[in-house]
C-alpha atoms as a PDB file:
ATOM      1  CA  UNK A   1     109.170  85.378 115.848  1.00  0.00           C
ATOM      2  CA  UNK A   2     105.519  85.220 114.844  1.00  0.00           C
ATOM      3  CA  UNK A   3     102.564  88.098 115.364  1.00  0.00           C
ATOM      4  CA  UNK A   4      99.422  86.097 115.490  1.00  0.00           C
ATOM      5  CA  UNK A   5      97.091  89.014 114.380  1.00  0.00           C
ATOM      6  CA  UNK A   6      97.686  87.328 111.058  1.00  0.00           C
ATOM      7  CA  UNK A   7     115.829 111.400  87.335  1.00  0.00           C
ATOM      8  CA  UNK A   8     116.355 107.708  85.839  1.00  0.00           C
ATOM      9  CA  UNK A   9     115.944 106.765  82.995  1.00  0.00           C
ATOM     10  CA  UNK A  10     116.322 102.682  82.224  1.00  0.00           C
ATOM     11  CA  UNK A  11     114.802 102.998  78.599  1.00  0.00           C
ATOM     12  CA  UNK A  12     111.385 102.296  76.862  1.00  0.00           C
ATOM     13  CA  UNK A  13     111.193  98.561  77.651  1.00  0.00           C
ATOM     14  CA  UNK A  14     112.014  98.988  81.569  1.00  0.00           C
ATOM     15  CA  UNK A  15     109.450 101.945  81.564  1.00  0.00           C
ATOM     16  CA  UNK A  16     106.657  99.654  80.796  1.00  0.00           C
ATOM     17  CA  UNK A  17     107.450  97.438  82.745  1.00  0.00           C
ATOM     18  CA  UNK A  18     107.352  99.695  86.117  1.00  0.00           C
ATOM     19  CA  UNK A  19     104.237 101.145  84.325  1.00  0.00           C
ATOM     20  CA  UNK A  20     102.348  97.272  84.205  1.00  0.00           C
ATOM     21  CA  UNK A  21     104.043  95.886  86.950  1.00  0.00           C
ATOM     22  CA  UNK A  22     103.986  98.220  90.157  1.00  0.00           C
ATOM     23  CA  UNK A  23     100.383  97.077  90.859  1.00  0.00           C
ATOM     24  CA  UNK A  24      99.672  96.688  94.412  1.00  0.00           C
ATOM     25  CA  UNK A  25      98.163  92.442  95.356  1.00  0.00           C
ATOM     26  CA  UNK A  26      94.621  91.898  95.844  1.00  0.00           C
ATOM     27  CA  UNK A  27      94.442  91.601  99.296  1.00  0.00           C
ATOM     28  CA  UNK A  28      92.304  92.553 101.751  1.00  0.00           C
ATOM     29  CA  UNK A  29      94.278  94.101 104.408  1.00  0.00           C
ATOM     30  CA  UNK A  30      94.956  97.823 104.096  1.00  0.00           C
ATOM     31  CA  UNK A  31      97.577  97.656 101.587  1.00  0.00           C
ATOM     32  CA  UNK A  32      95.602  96.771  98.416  1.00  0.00           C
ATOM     33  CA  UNK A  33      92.217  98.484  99.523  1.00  0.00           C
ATOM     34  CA  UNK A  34      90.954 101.271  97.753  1.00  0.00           C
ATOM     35  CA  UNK A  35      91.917 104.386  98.701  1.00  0.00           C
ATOM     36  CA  UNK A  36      88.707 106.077  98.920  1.00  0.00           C
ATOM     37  CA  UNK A  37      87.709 103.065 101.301  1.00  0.00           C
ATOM     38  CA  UNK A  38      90.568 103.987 103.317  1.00  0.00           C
ATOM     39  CA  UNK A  39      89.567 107.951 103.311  1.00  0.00           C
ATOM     40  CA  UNK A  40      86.142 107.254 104.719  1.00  0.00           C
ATOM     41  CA  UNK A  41      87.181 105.219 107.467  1.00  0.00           C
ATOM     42  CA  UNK A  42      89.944 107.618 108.313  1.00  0.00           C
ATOM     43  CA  UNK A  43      88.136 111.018 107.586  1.00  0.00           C
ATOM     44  CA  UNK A  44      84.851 108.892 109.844  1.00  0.00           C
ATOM     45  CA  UNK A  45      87.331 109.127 112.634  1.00  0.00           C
ATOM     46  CA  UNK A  46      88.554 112.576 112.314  1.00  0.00           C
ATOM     47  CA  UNK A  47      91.329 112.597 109.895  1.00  0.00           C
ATOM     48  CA  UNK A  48      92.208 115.146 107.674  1.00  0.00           C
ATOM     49  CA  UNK A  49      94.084 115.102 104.327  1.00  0.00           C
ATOM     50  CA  UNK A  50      96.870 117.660 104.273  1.00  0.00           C
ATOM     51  CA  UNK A  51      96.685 120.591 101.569  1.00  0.00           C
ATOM     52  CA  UNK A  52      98.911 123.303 102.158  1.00  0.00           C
ATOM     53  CA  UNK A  53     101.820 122.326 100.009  1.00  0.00           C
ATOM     54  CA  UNK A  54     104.410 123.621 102.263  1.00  0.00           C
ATOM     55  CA  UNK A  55     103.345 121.426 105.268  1.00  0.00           C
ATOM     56  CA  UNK A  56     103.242 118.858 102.703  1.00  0.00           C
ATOM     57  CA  UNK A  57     106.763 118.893 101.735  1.00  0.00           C
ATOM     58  CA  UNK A  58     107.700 119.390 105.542  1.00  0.00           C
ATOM     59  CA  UNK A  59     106.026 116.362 106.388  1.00  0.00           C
ATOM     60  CA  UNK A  60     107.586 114.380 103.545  1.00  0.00           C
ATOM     61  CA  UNK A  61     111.010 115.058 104.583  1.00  0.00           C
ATOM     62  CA  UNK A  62     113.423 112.188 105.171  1.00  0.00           C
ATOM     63  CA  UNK A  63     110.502 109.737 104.191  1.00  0.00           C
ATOM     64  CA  UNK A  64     112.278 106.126 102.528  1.00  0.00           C
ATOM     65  CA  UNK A  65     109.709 106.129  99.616  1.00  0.00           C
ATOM     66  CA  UNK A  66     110.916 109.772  98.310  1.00  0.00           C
ATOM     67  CA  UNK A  67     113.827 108.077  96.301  1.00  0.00           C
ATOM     68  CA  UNK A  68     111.352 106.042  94.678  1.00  0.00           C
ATOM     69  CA  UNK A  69     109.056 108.039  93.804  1.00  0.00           C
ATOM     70  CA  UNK A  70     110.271 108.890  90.022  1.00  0.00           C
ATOM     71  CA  UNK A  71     110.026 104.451  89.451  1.00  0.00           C
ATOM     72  CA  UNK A  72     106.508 104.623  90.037  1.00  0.00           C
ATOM     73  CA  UNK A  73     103.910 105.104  86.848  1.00  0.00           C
ATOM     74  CA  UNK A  74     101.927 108.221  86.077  1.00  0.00           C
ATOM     75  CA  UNK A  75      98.838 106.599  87.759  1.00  0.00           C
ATOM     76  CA  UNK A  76     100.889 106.792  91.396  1.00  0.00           C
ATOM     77  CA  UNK A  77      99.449 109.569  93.787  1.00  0.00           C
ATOM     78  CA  UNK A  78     100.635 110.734  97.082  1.00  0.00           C
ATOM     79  CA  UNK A  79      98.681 111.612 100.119  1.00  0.00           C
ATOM     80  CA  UNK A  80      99.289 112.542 103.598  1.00  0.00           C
ATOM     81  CA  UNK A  81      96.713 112.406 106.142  1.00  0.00           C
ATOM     82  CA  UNK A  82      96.635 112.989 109.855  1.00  0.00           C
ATOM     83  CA  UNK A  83      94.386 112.155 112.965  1.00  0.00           C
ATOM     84  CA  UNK A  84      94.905 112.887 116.243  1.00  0.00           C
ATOM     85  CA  UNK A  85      95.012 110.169 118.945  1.00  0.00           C
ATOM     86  CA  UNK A  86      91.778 110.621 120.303  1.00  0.00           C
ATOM     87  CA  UNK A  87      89.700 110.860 117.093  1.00  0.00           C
ATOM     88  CA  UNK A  88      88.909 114.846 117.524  1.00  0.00           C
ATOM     89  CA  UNK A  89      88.921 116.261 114.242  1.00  0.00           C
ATOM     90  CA  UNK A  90      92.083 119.347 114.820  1.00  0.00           C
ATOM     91  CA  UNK A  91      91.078 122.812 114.269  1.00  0.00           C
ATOM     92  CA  UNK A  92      93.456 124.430 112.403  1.00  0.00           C
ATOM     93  CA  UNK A  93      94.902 126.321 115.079  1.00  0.00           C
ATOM     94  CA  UNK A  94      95.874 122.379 116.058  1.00  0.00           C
ATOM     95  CA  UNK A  95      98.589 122.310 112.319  1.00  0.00           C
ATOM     96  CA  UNK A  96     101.460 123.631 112.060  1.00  0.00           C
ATOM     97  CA  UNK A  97     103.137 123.603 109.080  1.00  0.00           C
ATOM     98  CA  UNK A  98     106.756 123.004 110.665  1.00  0.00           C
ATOM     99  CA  UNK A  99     105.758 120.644 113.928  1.00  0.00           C
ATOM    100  CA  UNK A 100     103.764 117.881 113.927  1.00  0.00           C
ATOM    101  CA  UNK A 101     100.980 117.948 116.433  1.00  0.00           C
ATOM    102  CA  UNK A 102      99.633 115.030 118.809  1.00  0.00           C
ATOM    103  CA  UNK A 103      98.830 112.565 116.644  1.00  0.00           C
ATOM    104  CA  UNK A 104      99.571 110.079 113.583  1.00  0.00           C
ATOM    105  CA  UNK A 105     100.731 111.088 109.914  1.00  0.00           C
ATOM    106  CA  UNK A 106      99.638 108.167 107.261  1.00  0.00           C
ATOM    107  CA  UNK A 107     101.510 108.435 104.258  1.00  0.00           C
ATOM    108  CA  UNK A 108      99.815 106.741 101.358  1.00  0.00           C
ATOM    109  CA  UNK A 109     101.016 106.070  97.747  1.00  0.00           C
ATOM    110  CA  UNK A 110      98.578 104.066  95.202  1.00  0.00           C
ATOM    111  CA  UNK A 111      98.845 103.166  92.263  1.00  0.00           C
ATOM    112  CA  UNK A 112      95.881 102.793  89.928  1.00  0.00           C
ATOM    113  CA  UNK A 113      93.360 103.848  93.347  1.00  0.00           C
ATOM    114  CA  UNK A 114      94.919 101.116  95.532  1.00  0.00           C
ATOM    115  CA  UNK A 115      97.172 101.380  98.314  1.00  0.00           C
ATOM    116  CA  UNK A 116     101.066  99.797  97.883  1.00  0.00           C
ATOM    117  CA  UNK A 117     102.636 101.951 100.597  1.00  0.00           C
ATOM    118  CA  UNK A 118     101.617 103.149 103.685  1.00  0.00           C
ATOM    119  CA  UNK A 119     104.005 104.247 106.285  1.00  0.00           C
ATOM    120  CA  UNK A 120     102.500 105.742 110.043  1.00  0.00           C
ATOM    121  CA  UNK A 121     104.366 108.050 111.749  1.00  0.00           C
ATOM    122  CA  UNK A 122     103.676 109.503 115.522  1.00  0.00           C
ATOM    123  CA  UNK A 123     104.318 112.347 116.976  1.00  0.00           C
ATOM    124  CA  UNK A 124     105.808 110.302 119.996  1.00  0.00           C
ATOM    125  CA  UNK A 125     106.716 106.797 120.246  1.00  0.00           C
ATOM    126  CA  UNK A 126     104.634 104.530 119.344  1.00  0.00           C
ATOM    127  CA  UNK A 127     103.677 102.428 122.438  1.00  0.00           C
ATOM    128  CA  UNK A 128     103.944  98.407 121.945  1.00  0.00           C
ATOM    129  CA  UNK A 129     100.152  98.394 121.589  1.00  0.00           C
ATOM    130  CA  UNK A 130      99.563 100.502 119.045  1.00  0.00           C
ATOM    131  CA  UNK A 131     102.482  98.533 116.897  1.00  0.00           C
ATOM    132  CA  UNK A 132     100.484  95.297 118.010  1.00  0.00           C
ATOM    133  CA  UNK A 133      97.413  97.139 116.400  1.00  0.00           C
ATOM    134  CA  UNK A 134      99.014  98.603 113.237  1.00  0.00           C
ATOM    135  CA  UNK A 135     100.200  94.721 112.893  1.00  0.00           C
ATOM    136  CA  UNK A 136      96.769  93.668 113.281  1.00  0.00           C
ATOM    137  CA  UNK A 137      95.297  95.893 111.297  1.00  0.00           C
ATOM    138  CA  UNK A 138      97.242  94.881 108.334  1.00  0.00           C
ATOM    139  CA  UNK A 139      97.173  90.647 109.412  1.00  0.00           C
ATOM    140  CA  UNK A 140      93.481  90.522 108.791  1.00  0.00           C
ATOM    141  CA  UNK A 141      93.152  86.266 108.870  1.00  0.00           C
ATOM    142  CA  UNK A 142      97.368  85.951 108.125  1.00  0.00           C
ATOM    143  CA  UNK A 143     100.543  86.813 111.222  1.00  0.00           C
ATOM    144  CA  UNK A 144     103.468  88.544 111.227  1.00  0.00           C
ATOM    145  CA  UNK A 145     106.840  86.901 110.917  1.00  0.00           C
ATOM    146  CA  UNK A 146     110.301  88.544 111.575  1.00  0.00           C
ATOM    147  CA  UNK A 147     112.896  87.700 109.076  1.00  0.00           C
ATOM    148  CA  UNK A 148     116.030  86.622 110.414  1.00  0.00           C
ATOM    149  CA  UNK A 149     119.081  88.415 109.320  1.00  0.00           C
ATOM    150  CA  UNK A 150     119.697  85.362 106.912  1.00  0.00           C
ATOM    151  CA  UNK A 151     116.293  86.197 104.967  1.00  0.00           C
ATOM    152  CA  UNK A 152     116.260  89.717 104.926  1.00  0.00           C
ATOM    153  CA  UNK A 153     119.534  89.214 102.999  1.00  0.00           C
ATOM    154  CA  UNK A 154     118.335  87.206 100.765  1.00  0.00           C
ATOM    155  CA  UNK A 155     115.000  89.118 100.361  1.00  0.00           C
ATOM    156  CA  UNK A 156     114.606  91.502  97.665  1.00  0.00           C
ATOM    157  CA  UNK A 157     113.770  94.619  99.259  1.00  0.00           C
ATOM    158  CA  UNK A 158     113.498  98.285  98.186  1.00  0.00           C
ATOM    159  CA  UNK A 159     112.988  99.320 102.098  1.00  0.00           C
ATOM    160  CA  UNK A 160     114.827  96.776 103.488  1.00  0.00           C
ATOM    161  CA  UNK A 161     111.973  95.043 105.827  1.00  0.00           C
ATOM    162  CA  UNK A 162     112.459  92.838 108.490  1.00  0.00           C
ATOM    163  CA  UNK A 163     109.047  91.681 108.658  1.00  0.00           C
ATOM    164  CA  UNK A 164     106.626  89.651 106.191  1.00  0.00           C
ATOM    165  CA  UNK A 165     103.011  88.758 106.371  1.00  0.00           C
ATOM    166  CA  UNK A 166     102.511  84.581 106.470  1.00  0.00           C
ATOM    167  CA  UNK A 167     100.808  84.635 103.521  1.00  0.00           C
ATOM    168  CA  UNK A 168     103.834  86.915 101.637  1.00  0.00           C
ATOM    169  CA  UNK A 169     101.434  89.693 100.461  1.00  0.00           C
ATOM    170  CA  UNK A 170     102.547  92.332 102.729  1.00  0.00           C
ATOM    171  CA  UNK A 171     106.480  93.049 104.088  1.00  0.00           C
ATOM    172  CA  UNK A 172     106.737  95.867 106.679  1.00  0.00           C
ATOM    173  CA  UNK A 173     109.589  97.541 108.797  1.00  0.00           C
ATOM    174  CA  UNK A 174     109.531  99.751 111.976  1.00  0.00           C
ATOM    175  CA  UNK A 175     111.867 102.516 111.365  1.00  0.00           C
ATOM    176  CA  UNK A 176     113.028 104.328 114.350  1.00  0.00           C
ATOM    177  CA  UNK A 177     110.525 104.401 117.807  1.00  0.00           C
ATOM    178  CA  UNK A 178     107.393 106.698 116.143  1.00  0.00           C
ATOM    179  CA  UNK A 179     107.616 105.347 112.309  1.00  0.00           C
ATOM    180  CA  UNK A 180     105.606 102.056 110.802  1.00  0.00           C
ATOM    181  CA  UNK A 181     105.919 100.973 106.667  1.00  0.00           C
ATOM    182  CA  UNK A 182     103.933  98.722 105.652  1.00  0.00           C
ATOM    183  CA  UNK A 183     104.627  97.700 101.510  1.00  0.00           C
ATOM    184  CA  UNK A 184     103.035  95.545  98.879  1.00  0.00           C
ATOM    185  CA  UNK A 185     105.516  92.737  98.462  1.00  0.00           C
ATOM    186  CA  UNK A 186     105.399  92.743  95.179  1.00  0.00           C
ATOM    187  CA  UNK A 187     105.536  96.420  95.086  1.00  0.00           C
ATOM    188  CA  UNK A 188     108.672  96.382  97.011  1.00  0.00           C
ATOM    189  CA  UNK A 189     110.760  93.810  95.162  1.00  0.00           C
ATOM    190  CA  UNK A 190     109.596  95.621  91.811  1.00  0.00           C
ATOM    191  CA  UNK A 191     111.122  99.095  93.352  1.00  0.00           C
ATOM    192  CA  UNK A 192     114.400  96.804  94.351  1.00  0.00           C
ATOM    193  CA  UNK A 193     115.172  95.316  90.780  1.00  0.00           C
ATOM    194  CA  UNK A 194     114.362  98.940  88.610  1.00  0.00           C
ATOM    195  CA  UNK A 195     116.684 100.790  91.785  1.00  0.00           C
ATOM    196  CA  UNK A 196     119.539  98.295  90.803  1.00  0.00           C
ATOM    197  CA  UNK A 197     118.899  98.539  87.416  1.00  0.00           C
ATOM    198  CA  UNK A 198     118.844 102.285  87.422  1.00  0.00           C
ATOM    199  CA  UNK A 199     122.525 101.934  89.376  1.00  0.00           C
ATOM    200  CA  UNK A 200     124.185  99.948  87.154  1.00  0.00           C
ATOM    201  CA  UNK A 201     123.004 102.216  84.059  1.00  0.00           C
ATOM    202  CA  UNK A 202     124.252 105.076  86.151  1.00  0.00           C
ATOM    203  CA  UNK A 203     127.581 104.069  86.941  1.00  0.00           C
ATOM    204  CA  UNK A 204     129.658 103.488  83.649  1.00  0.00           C
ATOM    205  CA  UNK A 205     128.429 107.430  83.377  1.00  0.00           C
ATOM    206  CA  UNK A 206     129.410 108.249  86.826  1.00  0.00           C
ATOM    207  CA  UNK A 207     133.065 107.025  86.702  1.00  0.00           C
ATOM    208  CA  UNK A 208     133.783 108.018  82.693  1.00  0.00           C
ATOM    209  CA  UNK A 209     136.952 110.030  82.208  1.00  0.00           C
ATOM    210  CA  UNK A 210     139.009 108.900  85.095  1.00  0.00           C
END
């Protein structure tokens, strides 16, 4: 189906090549724009960058890109942002640290300043518009395919999409009703490969002595 919007440790050699490699595409779309680009549109519509460490972590809970965090280089940040649906800026009477208000959470990780991860979350479901519009969003001048079950097995895939931008630059997955990733392909086949590599260095150690 197509959306017309178009603690490891794998040793020196494999740490360099995480280091050189996770580098998001230059693309134009959201993932591989600059992250202060991103800021000023977001903050220019009311957004807010979440500091309070505590809400931080509460917000980060559960997210898929947590247990990849440690394959990433030293030049990876993480940032969590919200906006409410209406483009208000909240008060802070409006954040909780424990519930998520009315609104959208953007979790973004880049790497070297540029965007390879973004997942949207809502504090309702996300209506079949606003998917349309995320999809959009992140087509610019490609569309959306779904992968059949066939492909997404045979796809590389740290998050396990089951969607890919026509021009293979951008994978994404809906995960649940109110949750939207959107990853660098390149990015996310990297993370795939070092998470199996990591696995199979882990398990002669896991199962020694029985």
């Amino acid at each position: 189906m197509k959306y017309p919007l178009r603690f490891f440790n794998l040793g020196t050699a494999v740490a360099v090549y995480a280091c050189l490699l996770i580098l998001p595409s230059d693309a134009d779309a959201r993932i591989g724009e600059r992250r202060d680009s991103i800021e000023r549109r977001l903050f220019d519509s009311g957004g807010i960058v979440y500091r309070d460490e505590a809400t931080r972590q509460n917000r980060m809970a559960g997210m898929p890109y947590l247990r990849f965090l440690d394959y990433l280089p030293s030049s990876a940040d993480v940032r969590i942002y919200f906006k409410t649906p209406d483009g208000r800026r909240p008060s802070s009477s409006d954040l909780n640290e424990r519930r998520m208000p009315d609104g959208w959470d953007l979790h973004l990780i880049a790497v070297d300043g540029r965007s390879v991860v973004e997942v949207y979350r809502r504090s309702q479901a996300i209506t079949e518009d606003e998917f349309n519009q995320l999809l959009a969003i992140h087509a610019e001048s490609s569309f959306w395919k779904r992968l059949s079950e066939e492909e997404r097995d045979k796809l590389e895939s740290a998050f396990g999409v089951d969607m890919i931008r026509d021009d293979a630059q951008v994978r994404a997955k809906r995960l649940g009703g109110n949750t939207v990733l959107f990853v660098d392909s390149g990015v996310d086949a990297r993370l795939a490969d070092l998470a199996a590599s990591d696995r199979q260095q882990r398990a002669p150690i896991s199962v020694r002595g029985f």
